[in-house]
Protein backbone atom coordinates (compact mmCIF):
# COMPACT_ATOMS: atom_id res chain seq x y z
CA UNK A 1 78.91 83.96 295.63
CA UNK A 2 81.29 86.69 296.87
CA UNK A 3 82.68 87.58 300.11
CA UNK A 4 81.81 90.52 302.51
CA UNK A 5 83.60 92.15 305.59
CA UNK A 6 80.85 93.82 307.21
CA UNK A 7 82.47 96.57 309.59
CA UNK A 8 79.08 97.44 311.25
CA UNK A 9 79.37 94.90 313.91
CA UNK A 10 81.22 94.84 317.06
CA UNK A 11 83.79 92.14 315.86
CA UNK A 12 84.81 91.98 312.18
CA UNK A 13 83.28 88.84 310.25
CA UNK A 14 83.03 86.93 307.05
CA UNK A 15 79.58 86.48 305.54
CA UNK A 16 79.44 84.35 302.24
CA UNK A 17 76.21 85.04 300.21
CA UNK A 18 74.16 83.24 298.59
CA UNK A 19 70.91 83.45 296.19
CA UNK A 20 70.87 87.12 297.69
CA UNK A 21 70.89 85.12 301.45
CA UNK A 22 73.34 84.97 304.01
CA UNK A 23 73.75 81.73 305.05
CA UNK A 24 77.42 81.35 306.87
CA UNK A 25 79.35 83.35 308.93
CA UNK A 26 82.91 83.05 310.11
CA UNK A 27 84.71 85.48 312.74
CA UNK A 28 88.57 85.80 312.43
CA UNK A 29 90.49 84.50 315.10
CA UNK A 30 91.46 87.12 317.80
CA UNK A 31 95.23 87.96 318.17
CA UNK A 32 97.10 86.14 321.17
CA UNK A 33 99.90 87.59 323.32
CA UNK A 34 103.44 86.33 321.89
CA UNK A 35 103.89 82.74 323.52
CA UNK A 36 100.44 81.73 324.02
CA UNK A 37 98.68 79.10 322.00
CA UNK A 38 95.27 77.90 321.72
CA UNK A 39 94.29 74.74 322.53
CA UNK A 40 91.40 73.24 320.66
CA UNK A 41 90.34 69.68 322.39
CA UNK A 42 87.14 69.17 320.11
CA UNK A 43 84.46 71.73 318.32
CA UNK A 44 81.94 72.52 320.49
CA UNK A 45 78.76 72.51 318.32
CA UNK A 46 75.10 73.79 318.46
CA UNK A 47 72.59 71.87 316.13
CA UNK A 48 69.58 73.69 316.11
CA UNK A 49 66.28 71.78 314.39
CA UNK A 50 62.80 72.17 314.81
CA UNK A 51 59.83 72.18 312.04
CA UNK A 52 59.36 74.86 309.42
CA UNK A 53 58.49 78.09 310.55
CA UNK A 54 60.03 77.57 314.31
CA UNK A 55 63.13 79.61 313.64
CA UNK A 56 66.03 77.95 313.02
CA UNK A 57 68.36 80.23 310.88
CA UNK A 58 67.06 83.25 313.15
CA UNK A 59 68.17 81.94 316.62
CA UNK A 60 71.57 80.36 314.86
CA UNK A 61 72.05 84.22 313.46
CA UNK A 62 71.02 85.69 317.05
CA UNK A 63 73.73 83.41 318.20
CA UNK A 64 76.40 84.39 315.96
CA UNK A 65 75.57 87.75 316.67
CA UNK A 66 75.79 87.09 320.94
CA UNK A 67 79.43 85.44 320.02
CA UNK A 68 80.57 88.60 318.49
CA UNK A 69 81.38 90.41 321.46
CA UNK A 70 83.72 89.34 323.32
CA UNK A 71 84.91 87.36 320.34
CA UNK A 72 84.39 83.79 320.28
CA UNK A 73 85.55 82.03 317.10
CA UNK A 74 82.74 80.25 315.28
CA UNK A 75 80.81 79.61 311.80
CA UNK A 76 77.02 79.85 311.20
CA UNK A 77 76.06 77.08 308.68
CA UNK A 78 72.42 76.79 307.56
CA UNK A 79 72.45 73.32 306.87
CA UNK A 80 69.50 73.82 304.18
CA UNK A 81 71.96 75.92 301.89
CA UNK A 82 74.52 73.22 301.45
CA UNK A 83 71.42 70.47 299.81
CA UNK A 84 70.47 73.06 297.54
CA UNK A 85 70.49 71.36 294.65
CA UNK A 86 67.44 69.76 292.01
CA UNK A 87 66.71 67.65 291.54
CA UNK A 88 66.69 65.50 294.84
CA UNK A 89 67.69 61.61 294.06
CA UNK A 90 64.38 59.71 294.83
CA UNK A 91 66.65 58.06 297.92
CA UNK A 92 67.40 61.35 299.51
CA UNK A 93 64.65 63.70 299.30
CA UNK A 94 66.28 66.23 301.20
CA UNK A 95 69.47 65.66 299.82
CA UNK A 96 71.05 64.79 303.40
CA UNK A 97 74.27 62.97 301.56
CA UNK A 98 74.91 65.97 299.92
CA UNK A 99 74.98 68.45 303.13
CA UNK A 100 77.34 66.47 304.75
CA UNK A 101 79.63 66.23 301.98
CA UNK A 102 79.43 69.96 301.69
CA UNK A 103 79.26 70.39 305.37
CA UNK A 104 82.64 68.56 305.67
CA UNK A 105 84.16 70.38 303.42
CA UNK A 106 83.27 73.83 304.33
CA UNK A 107 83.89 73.14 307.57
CA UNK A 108 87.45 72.38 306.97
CA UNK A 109 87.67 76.14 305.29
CA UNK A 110 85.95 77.28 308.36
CA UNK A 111 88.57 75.85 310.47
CA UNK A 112 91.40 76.72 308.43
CA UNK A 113 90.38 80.56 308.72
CA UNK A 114 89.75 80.39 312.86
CA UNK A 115 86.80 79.04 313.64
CA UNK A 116 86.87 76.89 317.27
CA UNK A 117 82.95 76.58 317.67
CA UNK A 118 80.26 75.85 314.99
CA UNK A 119 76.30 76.63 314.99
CA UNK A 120 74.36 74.47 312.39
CA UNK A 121 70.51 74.84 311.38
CA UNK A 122 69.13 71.87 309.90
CA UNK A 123 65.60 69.42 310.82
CA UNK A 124 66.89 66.34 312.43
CA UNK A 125 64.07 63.82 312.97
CA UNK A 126 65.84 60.57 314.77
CA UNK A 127 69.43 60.72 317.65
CA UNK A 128 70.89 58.31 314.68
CA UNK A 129 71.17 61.56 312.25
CA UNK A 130 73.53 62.93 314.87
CA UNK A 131 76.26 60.29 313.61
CA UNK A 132 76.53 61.39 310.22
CA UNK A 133 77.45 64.74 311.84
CA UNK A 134 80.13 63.49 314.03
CA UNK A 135 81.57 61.86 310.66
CA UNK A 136 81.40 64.79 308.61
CA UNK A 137 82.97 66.70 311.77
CA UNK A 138 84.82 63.61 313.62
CA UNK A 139 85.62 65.87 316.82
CA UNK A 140 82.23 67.83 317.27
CA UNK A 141 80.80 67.84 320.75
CA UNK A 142 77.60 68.39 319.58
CA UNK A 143 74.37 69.44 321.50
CA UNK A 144 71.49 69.59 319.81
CA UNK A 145 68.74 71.63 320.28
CA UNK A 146 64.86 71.88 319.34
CA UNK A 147 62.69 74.82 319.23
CA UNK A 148 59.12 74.64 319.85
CA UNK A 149 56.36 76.76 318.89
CA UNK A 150 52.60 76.32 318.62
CA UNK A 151 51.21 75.93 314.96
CA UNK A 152 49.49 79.07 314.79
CA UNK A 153 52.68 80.59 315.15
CA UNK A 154 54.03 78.11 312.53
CA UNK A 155 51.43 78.89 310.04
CA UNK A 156 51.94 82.78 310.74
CA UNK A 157 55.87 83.07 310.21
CA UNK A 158 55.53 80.89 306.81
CA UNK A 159 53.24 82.68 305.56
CA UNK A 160 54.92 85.85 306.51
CA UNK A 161 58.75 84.66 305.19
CA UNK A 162 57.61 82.16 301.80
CA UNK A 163 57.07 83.34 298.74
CA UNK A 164 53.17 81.94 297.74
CA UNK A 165 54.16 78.97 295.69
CA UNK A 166 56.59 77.39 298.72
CA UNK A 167 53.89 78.06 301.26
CA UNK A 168 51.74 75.05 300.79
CA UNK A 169 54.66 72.47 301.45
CA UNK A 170 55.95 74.01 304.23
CA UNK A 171 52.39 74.39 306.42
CA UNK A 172 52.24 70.52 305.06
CA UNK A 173 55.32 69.41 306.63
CA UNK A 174 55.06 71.99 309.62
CA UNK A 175 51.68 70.57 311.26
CA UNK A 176 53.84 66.88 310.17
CA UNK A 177 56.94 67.64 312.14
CA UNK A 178 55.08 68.97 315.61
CA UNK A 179 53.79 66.16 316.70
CA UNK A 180 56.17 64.02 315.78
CA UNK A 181 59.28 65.66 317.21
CA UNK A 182 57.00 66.00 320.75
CA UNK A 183 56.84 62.18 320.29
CA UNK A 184 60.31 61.32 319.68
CA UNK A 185 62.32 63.89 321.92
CA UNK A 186 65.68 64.01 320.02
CA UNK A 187 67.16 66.51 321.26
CA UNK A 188 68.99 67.29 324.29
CA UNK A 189 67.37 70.78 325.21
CA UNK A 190 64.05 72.31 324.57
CA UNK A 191 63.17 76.08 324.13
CA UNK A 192 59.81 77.22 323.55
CA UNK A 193 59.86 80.63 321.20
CA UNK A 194 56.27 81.64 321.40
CA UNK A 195 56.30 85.92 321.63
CA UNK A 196 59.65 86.01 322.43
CA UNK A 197 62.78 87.62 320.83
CA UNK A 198 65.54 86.34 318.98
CA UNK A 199 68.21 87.42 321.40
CA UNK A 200 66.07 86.38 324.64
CA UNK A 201 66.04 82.75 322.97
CA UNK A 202 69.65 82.45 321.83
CA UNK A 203 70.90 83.84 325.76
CA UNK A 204 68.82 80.66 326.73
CA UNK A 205 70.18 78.45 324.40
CA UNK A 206 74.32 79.91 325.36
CA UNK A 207 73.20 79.27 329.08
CA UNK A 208 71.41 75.57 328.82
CA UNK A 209 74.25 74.38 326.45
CA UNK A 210 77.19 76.11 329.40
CA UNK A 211 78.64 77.78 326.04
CA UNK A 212 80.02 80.28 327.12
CA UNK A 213 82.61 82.94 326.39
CA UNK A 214 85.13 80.49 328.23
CA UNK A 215 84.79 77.99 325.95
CA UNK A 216 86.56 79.88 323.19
């Protein structure tokens, strides 16, 4: 794990690596005038889910990147990275305990070096999942949002992104997910992300959820 300050970007940022991925990013805290103080009344927050395949850490990186400039405070936490960890207990196959533990934690660093808003990536399948984030991050205003895509499109970006012996489980749980998230409706907005680019998505996302460069 090491640290990087990447200067290509318009505002300067943290990445922390990992496996070879990036999977968090943290922008520094802009300088105030002498005598002013920022305010922070909660954390607004940006869950994104949605099946395999759909997108997830994309659009949450395509948000970070939208945040950059003007600078708006923030982390980028794939959710996924945190429950890496075999082997699962039988009682929490995706190791949710775990990435909240972790998520609590490294959200507290986040904090500590600036960050006011926070973008998370993670599958959430039922509204009750949505507490255990509001404990691991007690003042998160949290909005969570699904994005949809047919599964041909699924099917297409798996196959492009996994490696051969990971593809098999995630069509599986792919055409599983669909349907059922249609079903259920957890979250509170929708964005479809059939042919359409990264940056296009997360400028709908930033205008459904009102987070705007205000907010920081």
């Amino acid at each position: 794990m090491g640290a990087v300050d990447n200067g290509r970007v318009g505002a300067p940022f943290f990445a922390l690596l990992v496996a070879g991925a990036t999977w968090l990013v943290v922008t520094r805290t802009p300088r105030l005038a002498p005598g002013i103080k920022l305010q922070i009344m909660g954390v607004p927050t940006l869950l994104i889910t949605g099946p395999p395949g759909v997108g997830k850490t994309t659009i949450g990186g395509a948000i970070s990147a939208a945040l950059r400039d003007p600078p708006v405070p923030h982390a980028f936490i794939d959710i996924d990275a945190l429950a890496w960890c075999f082997p699962p207990p039988p009682s929490d196959r995706f190791q949710q305990r775990l990435a909240l533990r972790n998520l609590r934690a490294v959200w507290l660093n986040c904090r500590t070096a600036g960050a006011t808003h926070l973008i998370l990536a993670r599958v959430v399948e039922s509204r009750a999942e949505i507490d255990d984030y509001r404990r691991a991050i007690p003042d998160a205003e949290i909005q969570l949002v699904r994005l949809r895509a047919c599964l041909t499109t699924l099917e297409e970006r798996i196959k492009h992104r996994r490696v051969r012996q990971d593809q098999t489980w995630h069509l599986t749980r792919a055409a599983e997910l669909g349907p059922v998230m249609d079903e259920t409706c957890v979250e509170d907005h929708l964005v479809e992300t059939d042919e359409r680019s990264p940056g296009e998505i997360a400028a709908e996302i930033l205008a459904k959820c009102r987070w705007r460069r205000s907010d920081a």
